[in-house]
Protein backbone atom coordinates (compact mmCIF):
# COMPACT_ATOMS: atom_id res chain seq x y z
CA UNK A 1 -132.76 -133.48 53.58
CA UNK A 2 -133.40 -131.03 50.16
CA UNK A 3 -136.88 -130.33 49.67
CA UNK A 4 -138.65 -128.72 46.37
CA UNK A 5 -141.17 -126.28 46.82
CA UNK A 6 -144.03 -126.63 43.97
CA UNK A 7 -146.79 -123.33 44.00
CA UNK A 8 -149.75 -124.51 42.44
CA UNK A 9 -152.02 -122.09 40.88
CA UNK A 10 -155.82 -123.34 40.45
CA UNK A 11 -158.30 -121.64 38.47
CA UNK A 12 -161.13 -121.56 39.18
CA UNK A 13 -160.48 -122.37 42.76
CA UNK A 14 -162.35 -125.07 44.80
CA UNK A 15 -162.49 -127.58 47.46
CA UNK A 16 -162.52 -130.10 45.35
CA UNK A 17 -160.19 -129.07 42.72
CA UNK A 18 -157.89 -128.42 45.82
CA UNK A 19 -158.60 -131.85 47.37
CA UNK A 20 -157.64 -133.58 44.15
CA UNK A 21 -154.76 -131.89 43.36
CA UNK A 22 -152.93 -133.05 46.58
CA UNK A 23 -153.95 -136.50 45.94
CA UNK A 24 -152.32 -136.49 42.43
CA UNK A 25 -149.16 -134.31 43.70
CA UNK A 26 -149.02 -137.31 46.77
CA UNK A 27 -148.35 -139.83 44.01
CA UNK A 28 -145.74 -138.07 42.86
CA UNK A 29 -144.01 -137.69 45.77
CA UNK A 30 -145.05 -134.65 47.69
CA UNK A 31 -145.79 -135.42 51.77
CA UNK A 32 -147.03 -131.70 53.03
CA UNK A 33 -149.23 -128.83 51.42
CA UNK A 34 -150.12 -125.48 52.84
CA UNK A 35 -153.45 -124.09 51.29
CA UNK A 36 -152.63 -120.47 49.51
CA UNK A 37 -155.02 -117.72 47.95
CA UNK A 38 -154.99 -119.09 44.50
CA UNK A 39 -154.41 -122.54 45.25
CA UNK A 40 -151.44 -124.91 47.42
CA UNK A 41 -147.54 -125.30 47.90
CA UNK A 42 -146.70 -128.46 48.21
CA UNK A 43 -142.56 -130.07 49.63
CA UNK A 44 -141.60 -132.98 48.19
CA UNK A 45 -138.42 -134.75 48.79
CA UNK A 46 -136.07 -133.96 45.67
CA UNK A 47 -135.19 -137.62 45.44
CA UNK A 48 -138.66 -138.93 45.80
CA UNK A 49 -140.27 -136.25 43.55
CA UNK A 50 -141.46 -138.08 39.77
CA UNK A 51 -142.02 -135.01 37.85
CA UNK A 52 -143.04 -136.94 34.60
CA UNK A 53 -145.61 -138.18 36.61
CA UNK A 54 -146.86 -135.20 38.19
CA UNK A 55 -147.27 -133.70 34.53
CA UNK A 56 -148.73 -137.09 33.38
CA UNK A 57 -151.54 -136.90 36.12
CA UNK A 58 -152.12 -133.06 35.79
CA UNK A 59 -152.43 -133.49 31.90
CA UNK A 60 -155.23 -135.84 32.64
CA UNK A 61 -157.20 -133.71 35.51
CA UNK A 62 -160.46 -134.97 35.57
CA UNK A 63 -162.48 -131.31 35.66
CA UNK A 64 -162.67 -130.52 32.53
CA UNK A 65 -163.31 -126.73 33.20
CA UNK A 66 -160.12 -126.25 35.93
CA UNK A 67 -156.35 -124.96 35.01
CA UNK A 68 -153.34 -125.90 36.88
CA UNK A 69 -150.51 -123.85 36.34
CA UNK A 70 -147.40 -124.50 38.91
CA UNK A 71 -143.92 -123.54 39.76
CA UNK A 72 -141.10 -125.29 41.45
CA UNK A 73 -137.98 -124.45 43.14
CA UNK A 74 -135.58 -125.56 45.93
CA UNK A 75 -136.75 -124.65 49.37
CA UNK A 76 -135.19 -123.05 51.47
CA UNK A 77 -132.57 -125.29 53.78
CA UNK A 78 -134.61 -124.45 56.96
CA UNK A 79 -136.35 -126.14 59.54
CA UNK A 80 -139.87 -126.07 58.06
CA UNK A 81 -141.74 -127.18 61.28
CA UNK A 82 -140.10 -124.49 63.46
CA UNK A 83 -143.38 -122.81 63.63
CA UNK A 84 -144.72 -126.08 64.75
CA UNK A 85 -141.65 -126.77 67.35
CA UNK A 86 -142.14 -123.69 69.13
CA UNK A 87 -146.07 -124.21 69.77
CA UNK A 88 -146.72 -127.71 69.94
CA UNK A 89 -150.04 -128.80 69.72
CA UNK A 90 -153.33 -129.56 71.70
CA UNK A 91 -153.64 -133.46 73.52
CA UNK A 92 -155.31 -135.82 70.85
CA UNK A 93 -157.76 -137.88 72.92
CA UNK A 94 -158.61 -141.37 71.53
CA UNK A 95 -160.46 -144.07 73.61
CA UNK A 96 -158.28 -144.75 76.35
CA UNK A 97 -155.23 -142.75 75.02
CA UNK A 98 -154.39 -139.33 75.17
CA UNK A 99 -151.04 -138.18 72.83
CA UNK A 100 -149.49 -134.91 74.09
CA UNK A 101 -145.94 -132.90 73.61
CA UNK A 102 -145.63 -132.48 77.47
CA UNK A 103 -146.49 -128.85 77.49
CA UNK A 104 -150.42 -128.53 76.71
CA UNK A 105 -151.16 -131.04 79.29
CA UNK A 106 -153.01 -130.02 82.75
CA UNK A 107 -151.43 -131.87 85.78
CA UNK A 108 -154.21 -133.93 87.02
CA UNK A 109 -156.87 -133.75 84.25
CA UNK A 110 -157.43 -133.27 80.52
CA UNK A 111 -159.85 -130.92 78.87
CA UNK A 112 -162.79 -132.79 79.66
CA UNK A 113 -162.49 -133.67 83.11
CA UNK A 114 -161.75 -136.96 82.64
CA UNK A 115 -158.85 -138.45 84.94
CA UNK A 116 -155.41 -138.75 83.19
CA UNK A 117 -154.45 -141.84 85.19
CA UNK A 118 -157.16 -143.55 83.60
CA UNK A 119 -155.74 -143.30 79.73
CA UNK A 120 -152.53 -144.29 78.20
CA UNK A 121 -150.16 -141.84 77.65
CA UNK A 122 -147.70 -141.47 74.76
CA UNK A 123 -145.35 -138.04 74.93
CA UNK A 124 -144.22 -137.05 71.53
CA UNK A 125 -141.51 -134.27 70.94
CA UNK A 126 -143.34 -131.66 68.92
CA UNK A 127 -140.46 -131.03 66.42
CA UNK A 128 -142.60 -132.02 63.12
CA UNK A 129 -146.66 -131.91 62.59
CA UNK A 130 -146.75 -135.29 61.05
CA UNK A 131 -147.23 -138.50 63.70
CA UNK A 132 -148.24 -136.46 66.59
CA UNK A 133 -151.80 -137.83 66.31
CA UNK A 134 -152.94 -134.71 64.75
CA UNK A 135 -153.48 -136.60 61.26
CA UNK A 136 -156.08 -139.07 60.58
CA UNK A 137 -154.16 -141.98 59.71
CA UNK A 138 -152.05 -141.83 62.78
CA UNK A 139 -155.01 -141.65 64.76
CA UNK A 140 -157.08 -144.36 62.76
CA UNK A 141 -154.28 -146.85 63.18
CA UNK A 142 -153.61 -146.13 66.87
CA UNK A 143 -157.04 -146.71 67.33
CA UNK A 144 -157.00 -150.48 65.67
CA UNK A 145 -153.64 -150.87 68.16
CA UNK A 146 -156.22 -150.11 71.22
CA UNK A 147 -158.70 -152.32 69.37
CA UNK A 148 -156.19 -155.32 69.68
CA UNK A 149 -156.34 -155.42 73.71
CA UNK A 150 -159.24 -157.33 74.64
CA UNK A 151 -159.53 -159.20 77.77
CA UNK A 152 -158.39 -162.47 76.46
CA UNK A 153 -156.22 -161.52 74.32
CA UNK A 154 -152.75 -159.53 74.49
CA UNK A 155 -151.01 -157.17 71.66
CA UNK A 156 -148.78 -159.56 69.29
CA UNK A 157 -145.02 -159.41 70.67
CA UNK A 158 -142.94 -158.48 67.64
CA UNK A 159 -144.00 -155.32 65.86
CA UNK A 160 -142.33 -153.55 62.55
CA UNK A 161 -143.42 -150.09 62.15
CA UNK A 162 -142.16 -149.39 58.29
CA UNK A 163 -142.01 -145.39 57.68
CA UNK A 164 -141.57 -144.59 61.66
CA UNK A 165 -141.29 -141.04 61.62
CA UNK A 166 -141.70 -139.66 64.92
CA UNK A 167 -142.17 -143.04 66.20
CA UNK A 168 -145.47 -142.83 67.86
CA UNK A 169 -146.66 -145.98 66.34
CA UNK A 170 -143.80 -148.12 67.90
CA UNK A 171 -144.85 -146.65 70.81
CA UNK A 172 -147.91 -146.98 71.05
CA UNK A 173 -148.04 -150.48 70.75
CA UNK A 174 -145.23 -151.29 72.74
CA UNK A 175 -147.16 -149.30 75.69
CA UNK A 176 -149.80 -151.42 75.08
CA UNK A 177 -148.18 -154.31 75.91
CA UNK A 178 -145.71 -155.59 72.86
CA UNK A 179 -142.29 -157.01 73.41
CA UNK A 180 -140.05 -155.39 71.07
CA UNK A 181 -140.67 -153.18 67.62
CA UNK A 182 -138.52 -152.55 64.88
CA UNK A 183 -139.02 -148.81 63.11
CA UNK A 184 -137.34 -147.75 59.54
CA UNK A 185 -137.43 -144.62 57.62
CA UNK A 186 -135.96 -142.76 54.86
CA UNK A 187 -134.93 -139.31 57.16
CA UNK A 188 -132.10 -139.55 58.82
CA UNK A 189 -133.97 -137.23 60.97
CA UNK A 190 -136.84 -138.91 61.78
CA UNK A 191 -134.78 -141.94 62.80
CA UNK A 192 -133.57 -139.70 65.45
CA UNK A 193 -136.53 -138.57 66.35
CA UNK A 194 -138.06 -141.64 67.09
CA UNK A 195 -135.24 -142.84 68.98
CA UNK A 196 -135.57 -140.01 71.01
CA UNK A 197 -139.11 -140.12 71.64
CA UNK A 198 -138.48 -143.79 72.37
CA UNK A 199 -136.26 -142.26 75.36
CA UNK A 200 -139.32 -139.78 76.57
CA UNK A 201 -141.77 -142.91 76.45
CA UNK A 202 -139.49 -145.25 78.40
CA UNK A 203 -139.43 -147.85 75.59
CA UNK A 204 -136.42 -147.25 74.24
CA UNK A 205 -134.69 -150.43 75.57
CA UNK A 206 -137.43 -152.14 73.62
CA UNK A 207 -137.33 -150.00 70.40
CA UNK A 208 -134.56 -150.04 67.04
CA UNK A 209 -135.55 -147.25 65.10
CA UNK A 210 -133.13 -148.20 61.56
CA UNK A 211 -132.12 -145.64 58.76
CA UNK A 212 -132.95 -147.11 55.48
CA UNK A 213 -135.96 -147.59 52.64
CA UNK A 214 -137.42 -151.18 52.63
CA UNK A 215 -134.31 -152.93 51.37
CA UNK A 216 -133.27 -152.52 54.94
CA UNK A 217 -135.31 -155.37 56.28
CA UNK A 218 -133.27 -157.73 53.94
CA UNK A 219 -130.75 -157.46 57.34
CA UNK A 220 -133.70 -157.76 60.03
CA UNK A 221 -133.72 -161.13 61.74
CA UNK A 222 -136.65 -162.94 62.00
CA UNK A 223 -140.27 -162.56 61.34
CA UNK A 224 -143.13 -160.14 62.91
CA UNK A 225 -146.83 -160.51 64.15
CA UNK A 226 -147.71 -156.90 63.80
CA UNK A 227 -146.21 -154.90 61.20
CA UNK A 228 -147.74 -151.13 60.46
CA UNK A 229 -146.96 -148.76 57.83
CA UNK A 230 -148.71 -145.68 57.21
CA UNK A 231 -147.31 -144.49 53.82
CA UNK A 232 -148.16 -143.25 50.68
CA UNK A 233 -150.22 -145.50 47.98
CA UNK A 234 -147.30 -146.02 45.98
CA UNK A 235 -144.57 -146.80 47.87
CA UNK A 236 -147.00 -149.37 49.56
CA UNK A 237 -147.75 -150.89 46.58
CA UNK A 238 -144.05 -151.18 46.00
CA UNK A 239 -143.18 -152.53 49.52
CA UNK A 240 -145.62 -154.62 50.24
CA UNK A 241 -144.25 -157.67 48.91
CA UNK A 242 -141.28 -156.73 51.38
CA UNK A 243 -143.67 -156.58 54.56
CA UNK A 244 -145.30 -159.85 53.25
CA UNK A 245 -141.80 -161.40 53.67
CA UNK A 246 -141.25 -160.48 57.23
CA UNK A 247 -144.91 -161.52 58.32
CA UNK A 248 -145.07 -164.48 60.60
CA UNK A 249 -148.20 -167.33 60.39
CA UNK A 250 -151.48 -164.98 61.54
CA UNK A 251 -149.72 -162.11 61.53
CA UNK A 252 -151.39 -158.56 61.17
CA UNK A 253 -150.96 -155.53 58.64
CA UNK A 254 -152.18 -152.05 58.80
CA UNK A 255 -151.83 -149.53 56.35
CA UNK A 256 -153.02 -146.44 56.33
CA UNK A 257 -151.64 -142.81 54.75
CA UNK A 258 -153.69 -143.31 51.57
CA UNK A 259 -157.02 -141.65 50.13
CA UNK A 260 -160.65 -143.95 50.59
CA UNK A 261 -160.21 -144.19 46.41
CA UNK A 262 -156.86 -146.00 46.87
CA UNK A 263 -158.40 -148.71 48.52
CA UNK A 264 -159.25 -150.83 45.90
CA UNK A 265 -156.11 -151.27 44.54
CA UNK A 266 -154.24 -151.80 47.64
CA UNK A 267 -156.68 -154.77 48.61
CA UNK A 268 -156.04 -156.43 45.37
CA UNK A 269 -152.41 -156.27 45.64
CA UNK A 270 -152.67 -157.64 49.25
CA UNK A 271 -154.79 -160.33 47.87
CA UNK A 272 -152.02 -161.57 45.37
CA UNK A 273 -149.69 -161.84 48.44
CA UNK A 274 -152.20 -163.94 50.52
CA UNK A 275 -153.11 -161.30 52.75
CA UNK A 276 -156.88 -161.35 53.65
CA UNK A 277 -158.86 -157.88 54.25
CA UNK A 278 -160.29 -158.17 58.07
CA UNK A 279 -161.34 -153.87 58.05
CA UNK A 280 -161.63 -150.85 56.56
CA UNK A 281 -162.28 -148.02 58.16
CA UNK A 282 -162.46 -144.11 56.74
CA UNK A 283 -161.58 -140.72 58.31
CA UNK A 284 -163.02 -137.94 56.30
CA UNK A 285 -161.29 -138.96 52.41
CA UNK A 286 -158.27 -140.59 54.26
CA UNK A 287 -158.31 -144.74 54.96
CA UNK A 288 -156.87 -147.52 57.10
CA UNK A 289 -156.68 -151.18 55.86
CA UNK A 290 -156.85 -154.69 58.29
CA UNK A 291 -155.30 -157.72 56.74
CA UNK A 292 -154.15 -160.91 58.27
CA UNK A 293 -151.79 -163.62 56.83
CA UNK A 294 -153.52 -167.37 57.63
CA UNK A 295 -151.44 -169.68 59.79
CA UNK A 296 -150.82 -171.79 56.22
């Protein structure tokens, strides 16, 4: 998949200059930044990136007092998480679940001394930094999964994860006890990833990971009690109509991959569609949303 590579230069420099500029660069497309000297380099997808709207948003930058200047150009066709692929990352511990890439795990205990045969386990291949755990939104919503277990209660069976990725979503709730879960994405890649990770999880007889935006679900059969997407603002806006349409009577949504100041937008479109707001909850600036569809 092509990339563009945008430098950013911010003057004067900031937190919060810096903080705001990758929101407004996320709504035009761009998924990863690296922090630089004078300011960030962000990747966006060359057919997701909306340069109109990147100027549009950066003509209207709320400090008065900062200057954005940037640059873009092609990346370079290389695997940009080979860094990333080579040294894996630490165990992410979450009540009752530890996430881990197989290597950086001790054999009978983790970090803390706590007994591994006392959490859930999910292995994911450590080929790209997103959907390991290490982000806040993956963590956030595999935290609500965990929440769904209670002891009278069991994980809904049918579960659509919409922007898969690595898969670690599907997993993690078909671990925890659903029947079947149905993953899409735009990468070719990442559909193979999550297939694959499927494979390392021992779910994969349960798992379709699909290649496809969310026109694809116009060919899934059937309706879903769980469906999870943890996207950017926009495209959820755009596609949640779509997830409304494959929700079953009482079925759950959770979104997350959006900033705490999207939030009130996303609830109102939700409402239009029916869809009742049961949580939020915040990780630092990033947010996860909890709605249900009534049994009407």
């Amino acid at each position: 998949m092509k990339y563009f590579e945008a430098e950013f230069v911010i003057s004067p420099l900031s937190p919060d200059a810096t903080d705001l500029l990758a929101a407004i660069a996320g709504e035009a497309g761009f998924e990863s930044f690296e922090e630089t000297p004078t300011g960030l380099k962000g990747y966006v997808q060359q057919q997701l990136f909306d340069h109109s709207a990147l100027q549009t948003a950066l003509a209207d930058f709320p400090f008065d007092n900062v200057n954005i200047t940037y640059t873009i150009r092609e990346a370079e066709d290389r695997d940009w998480n080979e860094q990333w692929e080579q040294e894996g990352f630490e165990p992410i511990v979450l009540p009752g679940l530890v996430i881990h890439d197989g290597r950086h795990l001790p054999t009978n205990e983790i970090s803390f001394h706590f007994p591994l045969s006392s959490f859930l386990e999910i292995e994911i291949d450590a080929r790209q930094a997103f959907g390991t755990g290490t982000h806040e939104t993956t963590r956030m919503i595999c935290s609500e999964l965990i929440s769904l277990l209670t002891p009278h209660s069991t994980l809904p069976e049918r579960v659509l994860d919409c922007g898969t990725g690595t898969g670690i979503l599907s997993i993690c709730a078909l671990k925890l006890g659903a029947t079947e879960a149905v993953g899409y994405d735009i990468d070719e890649w990442s559909v193979d990833n999550a297939r694959h990770n499927a494979v390392i999880n021992r779910v994969d007889d349960r798992f379709t990971s699909l290649l496809g935006d969310a026109t694809i679900l116009n060919k899934v059969e059937g309706t879903f009690n769980l469906v999870l997407a943890n996207i950017n603002r926009n495209i959820l806006l755009a596609d949640m109509p779509a997830f409304r349409q494959k929700m079953a009577p009482g079925a759950t949504l959770i979104l997350s991959g959006f900033y705490t100041s999207d939030c009130p937008m996303l609830i109102d479109k939700a409402a239009t569609l029916g869809l009742t707001l049961q949580k939020q909850k915040e990780d630092h600036d990033w947010a996860c949303l909890v709605f249900n569809l009534g049994l009407v």
